[in-house]
Protein backbone atom coordinates (compact mmCIF):
# COMPACT_ATOMS: atom_id res chain seq x y z
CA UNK A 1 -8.48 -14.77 30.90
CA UNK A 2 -9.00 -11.10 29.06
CA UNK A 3 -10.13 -11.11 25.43
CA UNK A 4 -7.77 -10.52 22.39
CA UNK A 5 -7.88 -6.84 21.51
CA UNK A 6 -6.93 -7.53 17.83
CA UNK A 7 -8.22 -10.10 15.38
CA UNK A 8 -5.85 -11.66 12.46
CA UNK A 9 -7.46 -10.86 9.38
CA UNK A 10 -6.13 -12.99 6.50
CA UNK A 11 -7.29 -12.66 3.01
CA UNK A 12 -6.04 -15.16 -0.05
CA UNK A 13 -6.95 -16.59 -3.54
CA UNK A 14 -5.71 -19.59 -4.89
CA UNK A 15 -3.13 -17.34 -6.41
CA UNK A 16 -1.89 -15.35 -3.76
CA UNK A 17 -2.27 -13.20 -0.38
CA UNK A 18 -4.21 -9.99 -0.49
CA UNK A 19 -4.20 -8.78 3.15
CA UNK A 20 -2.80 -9.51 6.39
CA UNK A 21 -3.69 -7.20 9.24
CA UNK A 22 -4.65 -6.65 12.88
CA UNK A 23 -7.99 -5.31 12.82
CA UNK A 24 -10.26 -4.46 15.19
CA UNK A 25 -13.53 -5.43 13.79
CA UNK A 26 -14.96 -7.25 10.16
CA UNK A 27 -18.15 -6.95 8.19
CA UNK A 28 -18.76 -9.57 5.50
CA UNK A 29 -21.13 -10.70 3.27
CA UNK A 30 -22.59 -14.40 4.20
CA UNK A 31 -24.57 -16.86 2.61
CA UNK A 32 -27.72 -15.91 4.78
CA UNK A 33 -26.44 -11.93 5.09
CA UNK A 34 -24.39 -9.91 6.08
CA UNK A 35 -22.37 -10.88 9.51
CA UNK A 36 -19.70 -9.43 12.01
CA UNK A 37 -16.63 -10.79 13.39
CA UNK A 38 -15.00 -8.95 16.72
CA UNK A 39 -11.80 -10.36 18.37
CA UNK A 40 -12.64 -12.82 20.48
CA UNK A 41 -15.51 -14.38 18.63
CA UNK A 42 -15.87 -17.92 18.49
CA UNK A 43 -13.74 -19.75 15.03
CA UNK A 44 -16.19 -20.16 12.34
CA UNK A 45 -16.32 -21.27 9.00
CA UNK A 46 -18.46 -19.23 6.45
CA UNK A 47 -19.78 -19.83 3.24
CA UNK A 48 -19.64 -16.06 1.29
CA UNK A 49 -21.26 -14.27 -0.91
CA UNK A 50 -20.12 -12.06 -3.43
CA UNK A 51 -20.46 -8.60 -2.32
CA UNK A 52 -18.60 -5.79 -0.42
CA UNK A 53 -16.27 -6.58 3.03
CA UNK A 54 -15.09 -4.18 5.54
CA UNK A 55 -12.91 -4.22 8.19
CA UNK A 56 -11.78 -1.74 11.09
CA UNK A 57 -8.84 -0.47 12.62
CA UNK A 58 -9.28 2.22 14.82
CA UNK A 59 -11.76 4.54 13.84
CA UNK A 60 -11.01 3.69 9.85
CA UNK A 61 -12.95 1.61 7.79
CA UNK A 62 -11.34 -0.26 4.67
CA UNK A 63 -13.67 -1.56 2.09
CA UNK A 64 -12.75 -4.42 -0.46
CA UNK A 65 -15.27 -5.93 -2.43
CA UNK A 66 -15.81 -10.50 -2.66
C-alpha cells in the first residue's frame, strides 16, 4: 500500500475554522518542543504550546502563530 502524498491539515477554535488544506508537511510547537508531521505519519494527539506553526505546500512555507 503507497503512502498518502498529502496530509489534511485542519485548524479550529471553539469559535470557528481557520484553515483547511492539503499540505505537504507541518511544523508545530509541542509541549516538549517543537515536532513534525509528514503524510503518512502515525495519528497522534498533541498537547501545544503557544508559539509559531508552519506548514508546507510545495516549496512554500505558511507561518501562523498558536
Amino acid at each position: 500500500m503507497a503512502l498518502p502524498t498529502k496530509l489534511l491539515l485542519e485548524i479550529v477554535t471553539p469559535d470557528k475554522s481557520l484553515a483547511r488544506e492539503d499540505v505537504d508537511e507541518v511544523q508545530l510547537p509541542g509541549s516538549e518542543g517543537y515536532f513534525g508531521v509528514l503524510p503518512g505519519h502515525t495519528p497522534l494527539l498533541a498537547t501545544l504550546q503557544v508559539g509559531e506553526m508552519w506548514y508546507r505546500i510545495g516549496s512554500e512555507r505558511h507561518y501562523l502563530a498558536l
